[in-house]
Structures are given as structure tokens and as C-alpha cells.
N, C-alpha and C. Protein backbone atom coordinates (compact mmCIF):
# COMPACT_ATOMS: atom_id res chain seq x y z
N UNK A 1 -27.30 7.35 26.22
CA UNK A 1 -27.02 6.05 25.68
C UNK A 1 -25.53 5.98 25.35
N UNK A 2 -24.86 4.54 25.86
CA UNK A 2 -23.31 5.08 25.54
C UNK A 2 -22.55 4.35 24.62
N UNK A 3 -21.85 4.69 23.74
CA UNK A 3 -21.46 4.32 22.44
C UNK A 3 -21.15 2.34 22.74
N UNK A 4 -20.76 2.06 21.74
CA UNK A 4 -20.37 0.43 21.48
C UNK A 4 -19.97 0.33 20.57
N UNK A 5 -18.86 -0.61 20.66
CA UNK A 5 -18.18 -1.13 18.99
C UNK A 5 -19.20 -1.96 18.42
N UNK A 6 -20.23 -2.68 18.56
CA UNK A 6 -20.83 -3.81 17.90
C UNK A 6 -22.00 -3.09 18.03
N UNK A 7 -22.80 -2.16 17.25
CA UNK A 7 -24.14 -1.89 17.78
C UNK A 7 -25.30 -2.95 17.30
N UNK A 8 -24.92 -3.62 16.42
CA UNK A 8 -26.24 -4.67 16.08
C UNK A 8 -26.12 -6.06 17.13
N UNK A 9 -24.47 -5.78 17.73
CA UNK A 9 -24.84 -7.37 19.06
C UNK A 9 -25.15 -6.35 20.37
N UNK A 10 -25.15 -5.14 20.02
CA UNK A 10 -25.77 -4.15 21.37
C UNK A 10 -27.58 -3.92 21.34
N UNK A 11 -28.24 -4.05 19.81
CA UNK A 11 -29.38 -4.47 19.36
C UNK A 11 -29.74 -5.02 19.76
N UNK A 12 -29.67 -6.53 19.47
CA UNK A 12 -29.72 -8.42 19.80
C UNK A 12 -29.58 -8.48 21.41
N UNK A 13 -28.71 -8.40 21.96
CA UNK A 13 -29.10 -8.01 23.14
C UNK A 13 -30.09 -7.67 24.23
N UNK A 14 -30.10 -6.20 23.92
CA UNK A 14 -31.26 -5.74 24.26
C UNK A 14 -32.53 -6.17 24.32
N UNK A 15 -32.87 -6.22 22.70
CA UNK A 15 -33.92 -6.44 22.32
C UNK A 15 -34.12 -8.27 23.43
N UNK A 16 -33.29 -9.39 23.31
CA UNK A 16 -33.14 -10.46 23.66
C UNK A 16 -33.36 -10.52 25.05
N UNK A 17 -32.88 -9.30 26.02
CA UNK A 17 -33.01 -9.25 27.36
C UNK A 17 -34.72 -8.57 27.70
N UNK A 18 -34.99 -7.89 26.85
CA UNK A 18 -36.59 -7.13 27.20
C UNK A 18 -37.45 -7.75 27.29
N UNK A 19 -37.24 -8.98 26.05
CA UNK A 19 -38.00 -9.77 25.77
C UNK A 19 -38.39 -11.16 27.01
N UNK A 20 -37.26 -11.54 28.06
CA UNK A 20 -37.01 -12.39 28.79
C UNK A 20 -37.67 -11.34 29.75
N UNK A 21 -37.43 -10.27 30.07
CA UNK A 21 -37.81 -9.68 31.64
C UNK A 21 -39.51 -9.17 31.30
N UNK A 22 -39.88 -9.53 30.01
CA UNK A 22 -41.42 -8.91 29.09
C UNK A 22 -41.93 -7.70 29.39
N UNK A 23 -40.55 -6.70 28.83
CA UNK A 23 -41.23 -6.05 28.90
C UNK A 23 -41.48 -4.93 27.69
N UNK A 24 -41.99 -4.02 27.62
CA UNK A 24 -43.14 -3.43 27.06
C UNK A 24 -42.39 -2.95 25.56
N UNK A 25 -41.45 -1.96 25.57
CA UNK A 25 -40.82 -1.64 24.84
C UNK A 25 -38.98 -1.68 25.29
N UNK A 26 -37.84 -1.19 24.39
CA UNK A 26 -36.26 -0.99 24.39
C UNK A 26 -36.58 0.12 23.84
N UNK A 27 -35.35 0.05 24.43
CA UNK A 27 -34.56 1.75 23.66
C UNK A 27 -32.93 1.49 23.11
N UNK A 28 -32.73 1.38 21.97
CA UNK A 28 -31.37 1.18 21.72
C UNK A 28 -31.01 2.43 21.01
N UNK A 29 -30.04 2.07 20.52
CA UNK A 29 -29.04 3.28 20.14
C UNK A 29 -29.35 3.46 18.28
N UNK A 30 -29.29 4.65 17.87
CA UNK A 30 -30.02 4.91 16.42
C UNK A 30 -28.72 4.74 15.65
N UNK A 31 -28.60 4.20 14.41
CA UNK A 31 -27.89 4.20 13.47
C UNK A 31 -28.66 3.81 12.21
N UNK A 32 -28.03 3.12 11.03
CA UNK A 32 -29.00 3.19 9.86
C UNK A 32 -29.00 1.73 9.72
N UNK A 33 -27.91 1.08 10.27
CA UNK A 33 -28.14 -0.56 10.15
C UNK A 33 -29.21 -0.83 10.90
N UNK A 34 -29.00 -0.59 12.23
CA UNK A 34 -30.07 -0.65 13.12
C UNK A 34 -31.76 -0.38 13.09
N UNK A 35 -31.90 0.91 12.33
CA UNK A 35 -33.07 1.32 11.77
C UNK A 35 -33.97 -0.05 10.82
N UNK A 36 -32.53 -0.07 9.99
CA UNK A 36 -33.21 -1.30 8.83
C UNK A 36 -33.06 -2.99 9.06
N UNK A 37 -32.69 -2.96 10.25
CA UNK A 37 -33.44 -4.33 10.78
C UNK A 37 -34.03 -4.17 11.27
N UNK A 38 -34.16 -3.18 12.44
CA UNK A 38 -35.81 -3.07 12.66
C UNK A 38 -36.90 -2.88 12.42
N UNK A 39 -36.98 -1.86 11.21
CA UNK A 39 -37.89 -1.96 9.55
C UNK A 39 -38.17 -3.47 9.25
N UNK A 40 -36.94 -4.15 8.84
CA UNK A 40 -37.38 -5.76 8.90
C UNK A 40 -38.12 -6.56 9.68
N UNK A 41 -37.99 -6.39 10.90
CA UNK A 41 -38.45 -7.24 12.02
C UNK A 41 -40.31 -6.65 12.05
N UNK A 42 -40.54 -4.82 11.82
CA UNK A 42 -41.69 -4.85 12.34
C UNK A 42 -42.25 -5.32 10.87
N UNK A 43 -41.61 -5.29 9.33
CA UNK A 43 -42.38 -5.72 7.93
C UNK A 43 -42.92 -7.09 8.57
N UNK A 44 -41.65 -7.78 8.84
CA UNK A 44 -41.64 -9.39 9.46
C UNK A 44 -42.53 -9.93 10.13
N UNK A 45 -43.27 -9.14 11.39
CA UNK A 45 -44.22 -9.29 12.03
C UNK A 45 -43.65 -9.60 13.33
N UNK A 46 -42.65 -9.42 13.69
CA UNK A 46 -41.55 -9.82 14.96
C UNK A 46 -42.00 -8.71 16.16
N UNK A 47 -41.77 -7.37 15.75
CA UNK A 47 -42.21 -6.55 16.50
C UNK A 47 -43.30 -5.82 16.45
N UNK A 48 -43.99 -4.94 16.84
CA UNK A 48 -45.15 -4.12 17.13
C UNK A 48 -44.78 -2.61 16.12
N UNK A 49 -44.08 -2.65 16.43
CA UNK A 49 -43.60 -1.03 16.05
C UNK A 49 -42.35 -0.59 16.40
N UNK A 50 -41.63 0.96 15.66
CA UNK A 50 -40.56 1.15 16.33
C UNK A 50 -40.82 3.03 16.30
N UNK A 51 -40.17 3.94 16.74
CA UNK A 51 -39.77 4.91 16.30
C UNK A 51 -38.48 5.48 16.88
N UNK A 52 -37.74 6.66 16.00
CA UNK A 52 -37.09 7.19 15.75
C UNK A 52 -37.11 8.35 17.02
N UNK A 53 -36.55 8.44 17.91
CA UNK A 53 -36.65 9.47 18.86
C UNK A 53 -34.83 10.34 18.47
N UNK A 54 -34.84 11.44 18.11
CA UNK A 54 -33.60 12.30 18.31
C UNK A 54 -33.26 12.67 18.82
N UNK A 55 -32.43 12.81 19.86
CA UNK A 55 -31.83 13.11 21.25
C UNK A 55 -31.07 13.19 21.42
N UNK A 56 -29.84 14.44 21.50
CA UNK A 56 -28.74 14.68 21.57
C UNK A 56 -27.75 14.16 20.25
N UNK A 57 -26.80 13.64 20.05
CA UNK A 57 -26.20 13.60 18.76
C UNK A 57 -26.93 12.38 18.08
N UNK A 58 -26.95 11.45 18.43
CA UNK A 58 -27.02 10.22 18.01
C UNK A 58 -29.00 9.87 17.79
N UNK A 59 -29.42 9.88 19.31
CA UNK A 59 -30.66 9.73 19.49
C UNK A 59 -30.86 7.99 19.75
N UNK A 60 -32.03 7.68 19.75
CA UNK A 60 -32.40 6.55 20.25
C UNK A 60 -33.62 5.94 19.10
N UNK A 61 -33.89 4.39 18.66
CA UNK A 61 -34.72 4.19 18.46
C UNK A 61 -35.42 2.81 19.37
N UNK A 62 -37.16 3.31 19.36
CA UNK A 62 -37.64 2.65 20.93
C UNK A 62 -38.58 1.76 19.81
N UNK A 63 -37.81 0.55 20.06
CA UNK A 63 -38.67 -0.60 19.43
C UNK A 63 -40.54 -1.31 20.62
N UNK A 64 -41.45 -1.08 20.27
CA UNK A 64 -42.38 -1.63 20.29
C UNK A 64 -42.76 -3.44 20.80
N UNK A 65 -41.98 -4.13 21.83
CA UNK A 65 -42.25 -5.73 21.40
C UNK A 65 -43.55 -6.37 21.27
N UNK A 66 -43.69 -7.23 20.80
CA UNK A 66 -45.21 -8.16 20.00
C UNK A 66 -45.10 -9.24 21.04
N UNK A 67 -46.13 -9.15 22.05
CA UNK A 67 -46.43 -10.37 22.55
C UNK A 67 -47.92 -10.87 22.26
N UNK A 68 -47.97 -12.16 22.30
CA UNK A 68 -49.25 -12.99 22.45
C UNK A 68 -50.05 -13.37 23.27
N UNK A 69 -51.17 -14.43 23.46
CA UNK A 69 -51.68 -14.51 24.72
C UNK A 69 -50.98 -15.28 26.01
N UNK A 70 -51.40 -14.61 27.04
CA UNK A 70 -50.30 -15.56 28.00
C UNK A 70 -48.88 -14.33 28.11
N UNK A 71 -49.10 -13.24 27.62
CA UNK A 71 -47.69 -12.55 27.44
C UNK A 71 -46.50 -13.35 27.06
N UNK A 72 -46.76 -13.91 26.17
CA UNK A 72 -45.43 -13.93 25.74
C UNK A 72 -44.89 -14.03 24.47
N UNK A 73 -43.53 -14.02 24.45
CA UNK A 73 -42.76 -12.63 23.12
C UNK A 73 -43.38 -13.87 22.01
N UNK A 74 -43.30 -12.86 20.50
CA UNK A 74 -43.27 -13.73 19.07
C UNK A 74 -42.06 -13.98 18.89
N UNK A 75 -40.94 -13.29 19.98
CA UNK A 75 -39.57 -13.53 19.47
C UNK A 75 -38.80 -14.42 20.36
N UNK A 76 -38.80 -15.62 20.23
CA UNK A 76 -37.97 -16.12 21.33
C UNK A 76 -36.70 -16.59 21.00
N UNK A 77 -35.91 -16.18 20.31
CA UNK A 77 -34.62 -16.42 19.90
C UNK A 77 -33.92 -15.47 19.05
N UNK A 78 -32.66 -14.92 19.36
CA UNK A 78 -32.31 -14.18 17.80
C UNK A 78 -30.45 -14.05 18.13
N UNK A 79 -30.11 -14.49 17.24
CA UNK A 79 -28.78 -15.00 16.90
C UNK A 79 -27.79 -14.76 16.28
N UNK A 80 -26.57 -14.24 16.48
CA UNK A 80 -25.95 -13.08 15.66
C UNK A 80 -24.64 -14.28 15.27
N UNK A 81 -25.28 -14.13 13.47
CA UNK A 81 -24.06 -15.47 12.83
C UNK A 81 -22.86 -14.73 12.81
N UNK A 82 -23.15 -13.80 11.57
CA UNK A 82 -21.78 -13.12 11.30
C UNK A 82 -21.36 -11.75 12.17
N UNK A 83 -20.24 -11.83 12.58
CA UNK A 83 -19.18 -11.41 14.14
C UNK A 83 -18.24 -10.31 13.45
N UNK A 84 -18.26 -9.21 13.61
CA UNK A 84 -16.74 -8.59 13.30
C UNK A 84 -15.72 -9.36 13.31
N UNK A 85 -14.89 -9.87 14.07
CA UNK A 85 -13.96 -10.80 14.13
C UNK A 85 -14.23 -11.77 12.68
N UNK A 86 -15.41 -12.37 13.08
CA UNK A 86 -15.55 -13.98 11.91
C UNK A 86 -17.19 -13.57 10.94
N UNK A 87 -16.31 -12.88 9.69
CA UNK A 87 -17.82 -12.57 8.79
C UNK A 87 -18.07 -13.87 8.42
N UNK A 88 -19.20 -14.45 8.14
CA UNK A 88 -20.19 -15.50 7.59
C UNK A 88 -20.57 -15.20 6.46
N UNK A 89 -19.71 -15.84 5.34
CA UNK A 89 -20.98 -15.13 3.53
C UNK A 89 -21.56 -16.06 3.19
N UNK A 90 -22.57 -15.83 2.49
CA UNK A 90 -23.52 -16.85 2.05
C UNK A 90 -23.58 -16.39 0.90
N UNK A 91 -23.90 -17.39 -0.03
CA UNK A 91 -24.33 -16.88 -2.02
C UNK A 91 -26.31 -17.51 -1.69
N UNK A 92 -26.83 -16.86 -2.66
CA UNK A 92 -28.14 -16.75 -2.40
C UNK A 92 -28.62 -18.09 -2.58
N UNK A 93 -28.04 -18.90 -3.22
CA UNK A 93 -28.79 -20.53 -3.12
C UNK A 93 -28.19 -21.04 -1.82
N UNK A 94 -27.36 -20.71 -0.94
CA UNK A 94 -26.95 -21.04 0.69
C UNK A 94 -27.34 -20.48 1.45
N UNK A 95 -28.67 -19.29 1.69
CA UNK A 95 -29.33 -18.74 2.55
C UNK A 95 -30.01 -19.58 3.57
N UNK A 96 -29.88 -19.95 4.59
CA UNK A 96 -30.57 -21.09 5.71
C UNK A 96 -31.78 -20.41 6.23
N UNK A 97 -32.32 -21.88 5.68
CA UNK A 97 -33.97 -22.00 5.90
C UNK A 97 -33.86 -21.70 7.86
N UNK A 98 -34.65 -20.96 8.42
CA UNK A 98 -34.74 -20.86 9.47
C UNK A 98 -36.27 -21.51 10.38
N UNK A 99 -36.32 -22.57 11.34
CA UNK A 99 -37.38 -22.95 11.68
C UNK A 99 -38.17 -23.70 10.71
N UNK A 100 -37.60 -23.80 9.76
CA UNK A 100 -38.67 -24.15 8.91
C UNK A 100 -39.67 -23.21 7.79
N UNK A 101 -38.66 -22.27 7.97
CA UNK A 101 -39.54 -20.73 7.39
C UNK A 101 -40.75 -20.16 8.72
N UNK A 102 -40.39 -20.45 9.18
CA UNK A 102 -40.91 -19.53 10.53
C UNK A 102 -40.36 -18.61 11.29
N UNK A 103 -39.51 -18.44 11.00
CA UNK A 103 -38.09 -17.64 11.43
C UNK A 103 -37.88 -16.45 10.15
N UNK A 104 -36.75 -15.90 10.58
CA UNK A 104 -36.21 -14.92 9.13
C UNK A 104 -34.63 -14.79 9.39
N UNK A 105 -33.79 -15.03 7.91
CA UNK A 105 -32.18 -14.41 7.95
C UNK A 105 -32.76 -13.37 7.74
N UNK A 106 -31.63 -12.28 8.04
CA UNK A 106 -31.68 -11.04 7.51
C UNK A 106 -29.97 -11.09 6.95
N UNK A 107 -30.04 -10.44 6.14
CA UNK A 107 -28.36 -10.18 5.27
C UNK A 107 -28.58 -9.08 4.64
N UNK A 108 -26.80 -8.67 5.05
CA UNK A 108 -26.63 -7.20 4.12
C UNK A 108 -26.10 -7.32 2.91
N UNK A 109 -26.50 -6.86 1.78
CA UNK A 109 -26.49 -7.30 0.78
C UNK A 109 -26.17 -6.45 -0.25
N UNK A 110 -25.66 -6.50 -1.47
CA UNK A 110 -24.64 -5.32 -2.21
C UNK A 110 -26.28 -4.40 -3.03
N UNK A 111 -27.47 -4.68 -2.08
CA UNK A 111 -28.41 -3.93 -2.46
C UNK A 111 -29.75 -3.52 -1.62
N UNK A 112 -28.81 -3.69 -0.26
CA UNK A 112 -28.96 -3.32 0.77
C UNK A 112 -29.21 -4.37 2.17
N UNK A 113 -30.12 -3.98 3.19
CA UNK A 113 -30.50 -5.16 4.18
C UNK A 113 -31.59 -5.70 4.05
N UNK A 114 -31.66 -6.93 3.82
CA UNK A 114 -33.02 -7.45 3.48
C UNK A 114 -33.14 -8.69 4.17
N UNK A 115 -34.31 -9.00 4.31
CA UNK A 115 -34.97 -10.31 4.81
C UNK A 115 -34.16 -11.57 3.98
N UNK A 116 -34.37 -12.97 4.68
CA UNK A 116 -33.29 -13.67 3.68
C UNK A 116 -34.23 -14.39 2.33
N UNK A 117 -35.54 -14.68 2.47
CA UNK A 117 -36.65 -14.65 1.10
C UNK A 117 -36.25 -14.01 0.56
N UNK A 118 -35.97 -12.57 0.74
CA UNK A 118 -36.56 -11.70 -0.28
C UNK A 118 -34.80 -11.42 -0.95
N UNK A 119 -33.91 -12.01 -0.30
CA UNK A 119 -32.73 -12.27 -0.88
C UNK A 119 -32.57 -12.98 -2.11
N UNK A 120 -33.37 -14.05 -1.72
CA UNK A 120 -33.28 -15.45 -2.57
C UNK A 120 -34.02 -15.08 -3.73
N UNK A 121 -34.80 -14.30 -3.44
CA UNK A 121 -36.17 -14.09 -4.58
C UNK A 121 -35.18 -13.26 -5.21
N UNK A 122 -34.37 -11.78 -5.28
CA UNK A 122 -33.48 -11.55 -6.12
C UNK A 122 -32.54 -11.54 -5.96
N UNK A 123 -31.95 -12.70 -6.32
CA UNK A 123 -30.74 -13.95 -6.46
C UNK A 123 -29.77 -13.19 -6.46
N UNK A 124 -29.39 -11.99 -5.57
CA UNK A 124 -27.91 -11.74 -5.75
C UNK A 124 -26.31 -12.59 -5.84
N UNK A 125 -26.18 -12.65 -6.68
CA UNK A 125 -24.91 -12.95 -7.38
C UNK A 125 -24.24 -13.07 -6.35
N UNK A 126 -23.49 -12.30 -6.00
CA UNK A 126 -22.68 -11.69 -4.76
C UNK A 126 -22.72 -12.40 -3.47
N UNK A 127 -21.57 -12.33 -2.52
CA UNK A 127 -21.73 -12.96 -1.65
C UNK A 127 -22.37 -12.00 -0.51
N UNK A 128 -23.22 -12.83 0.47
CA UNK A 128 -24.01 -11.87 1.37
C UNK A 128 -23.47 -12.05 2.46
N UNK A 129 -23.43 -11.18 3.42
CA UNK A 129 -22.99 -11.24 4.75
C UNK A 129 -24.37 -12.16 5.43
N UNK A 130 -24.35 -12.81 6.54
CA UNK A 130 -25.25 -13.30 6.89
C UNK A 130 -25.41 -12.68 8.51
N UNK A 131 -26.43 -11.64 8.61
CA UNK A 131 -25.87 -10.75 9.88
C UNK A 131 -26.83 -11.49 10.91
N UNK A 132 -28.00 -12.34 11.05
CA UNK A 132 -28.51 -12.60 12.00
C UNK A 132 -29.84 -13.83 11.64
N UNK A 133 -30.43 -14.23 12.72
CA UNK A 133 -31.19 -15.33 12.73
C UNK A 133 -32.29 -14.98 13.83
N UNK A 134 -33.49 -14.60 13.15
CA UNK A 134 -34.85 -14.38 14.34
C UNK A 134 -35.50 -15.62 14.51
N UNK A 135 -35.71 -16.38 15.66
CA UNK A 135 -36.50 -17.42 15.73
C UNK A 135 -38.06 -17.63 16.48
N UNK A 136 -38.77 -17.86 15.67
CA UNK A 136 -39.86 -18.09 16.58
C UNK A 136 -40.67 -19.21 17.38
N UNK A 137 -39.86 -20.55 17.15
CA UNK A 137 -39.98 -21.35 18.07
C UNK A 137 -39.16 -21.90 18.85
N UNK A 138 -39.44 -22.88 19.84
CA UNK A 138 -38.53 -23.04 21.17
C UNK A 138 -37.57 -22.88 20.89
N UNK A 139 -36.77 -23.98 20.01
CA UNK A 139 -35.51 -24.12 20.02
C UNK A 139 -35.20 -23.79 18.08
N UNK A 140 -34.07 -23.70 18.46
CA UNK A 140 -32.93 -22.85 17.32
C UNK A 140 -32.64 -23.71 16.27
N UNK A 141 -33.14 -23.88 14.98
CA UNK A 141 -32.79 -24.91 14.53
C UNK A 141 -32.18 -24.41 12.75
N UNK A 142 -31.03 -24.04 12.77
CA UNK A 142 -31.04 -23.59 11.51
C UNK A 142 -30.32 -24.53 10.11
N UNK A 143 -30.75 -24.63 9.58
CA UNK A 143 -30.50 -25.63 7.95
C UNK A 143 -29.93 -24.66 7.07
N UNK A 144 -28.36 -25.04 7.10
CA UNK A 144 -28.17 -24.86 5.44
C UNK A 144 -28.52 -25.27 4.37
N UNK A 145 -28.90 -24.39 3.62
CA UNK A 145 -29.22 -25.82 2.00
C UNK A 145 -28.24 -24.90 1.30
């Protein structure tokens, strides 16, 4: 697997392309951000499963995808707000409703990576990075409040 400056838009990606060609499982590259959005996504109900494979320095983790009847993904959208180049902060009463709450933010947060509910629910003070947007219907529809 070969290194990348952006591994969570090397994530999004992936995960975004497997999902279009349907297939079964990815294999991306292991780190600890990476781990804990994907912890999120399978709490979330987005994916099936993931594990931790170790393999040479780095290793790999092989995410599981969740499809429905008809094969096809629970994930049909996922959207990377905040960019190395251009961070995105949000304060916890500006977390965007996604889909309608059918969706999930995820943000890294001065108490770790969490879902964007479970942000709001403890109201960090602090400003949050806003690292991504999972969607689960057609189209992309995200609301600031």
C-alpha cells in the first residue's frame, strides 16, 4: 500500500469508488484517524464491519461494505468538507444537520473523533474541525443551522 499526504481523502475515495464498482470489501491504509472513522461509520450503521490487518510497517485496514436489497450501498455519498489547504470549524450549535439526520458529520474534536450528534450532545465549547459528510440518500443536501 503506498503512502499519501491526505490519508482520510485516500479513505473517502476508496471507500467511494468500491462502493460504485459494489464491491465486497477495501483495503485502505491503517492509521488512527482512519481506524476511528471507521469505528464511526460501522457504530453508524454505514458499514458491515472492519478489521485491522498488520502487514509490514504500516498494515492495512479492510473495511466490510453494507449493502441492501437489489445490491446496493447504504452509502451513497461521502464528502470531505474540511481540506488541509482550507480547515472548516464549526462550534457545536453550527454542526450541519445532514439529510435530514439520515446522514452523519463526523468531527475531530478537542475530545476526540466523534459522530456530529454525539458532538452536539457534549457541547464542546471549542471549535471543531468538520472532517466529513456520510450521506444516505440520492442527493447531498447539507444545512447549516
Amino acid at each position: 500500500m503506498s503512502t499519501t499526504n491526505d490519508p482520510i481523502s485516500d479513505l473517502l475515495t476508496r471507500i467511494r469508488n468500491s462502493v460504485q464498482a459494489k464491491h465486497r470489501f477495501v483495503d485502505v491504509m491503517n492509521s488512527r484517524m482512519n481506524r476511528y472513522i471507521v469505528a464511526i461509520l460501522k457504530d453508524q450503521g454505514f458499514i458491515e464491519n472492519f478489521m485491522v490487518k498488520e502487514e509490514g510497517t504500516i498494515g492495512v485496514i479492510r473495511v466490510l461494505l453494507k449493502y441492501v436489497e437489489g445490491r446496493n450501498s447504504v452509502i451513497n455519498g461521502l464528502v470531505r468538507i474540511s481540506k488541509p489547504g482550507l480547515r472548516k470549524y464549526v462550534n457545536h450549535d453550527a454542526i450541519p444537520l445532514v439529510r435530514g439526520g439520515l446522514g452523519i458529520s463526523i468531527l475531530s474534536t478537542s475530545k476526540g473523533v466523534m459522530a456530529g450528534h454525539e458532538a452536539k450532545k457534549e457541547q464542546s465549547r471549542r471549535r471543531n474541525t468538520l472532517l466529513r459528510v456520510v450521506n444516505v440518500g440520492r442527493k447531498l443536501n447539507v444545512s447549516f443551522r
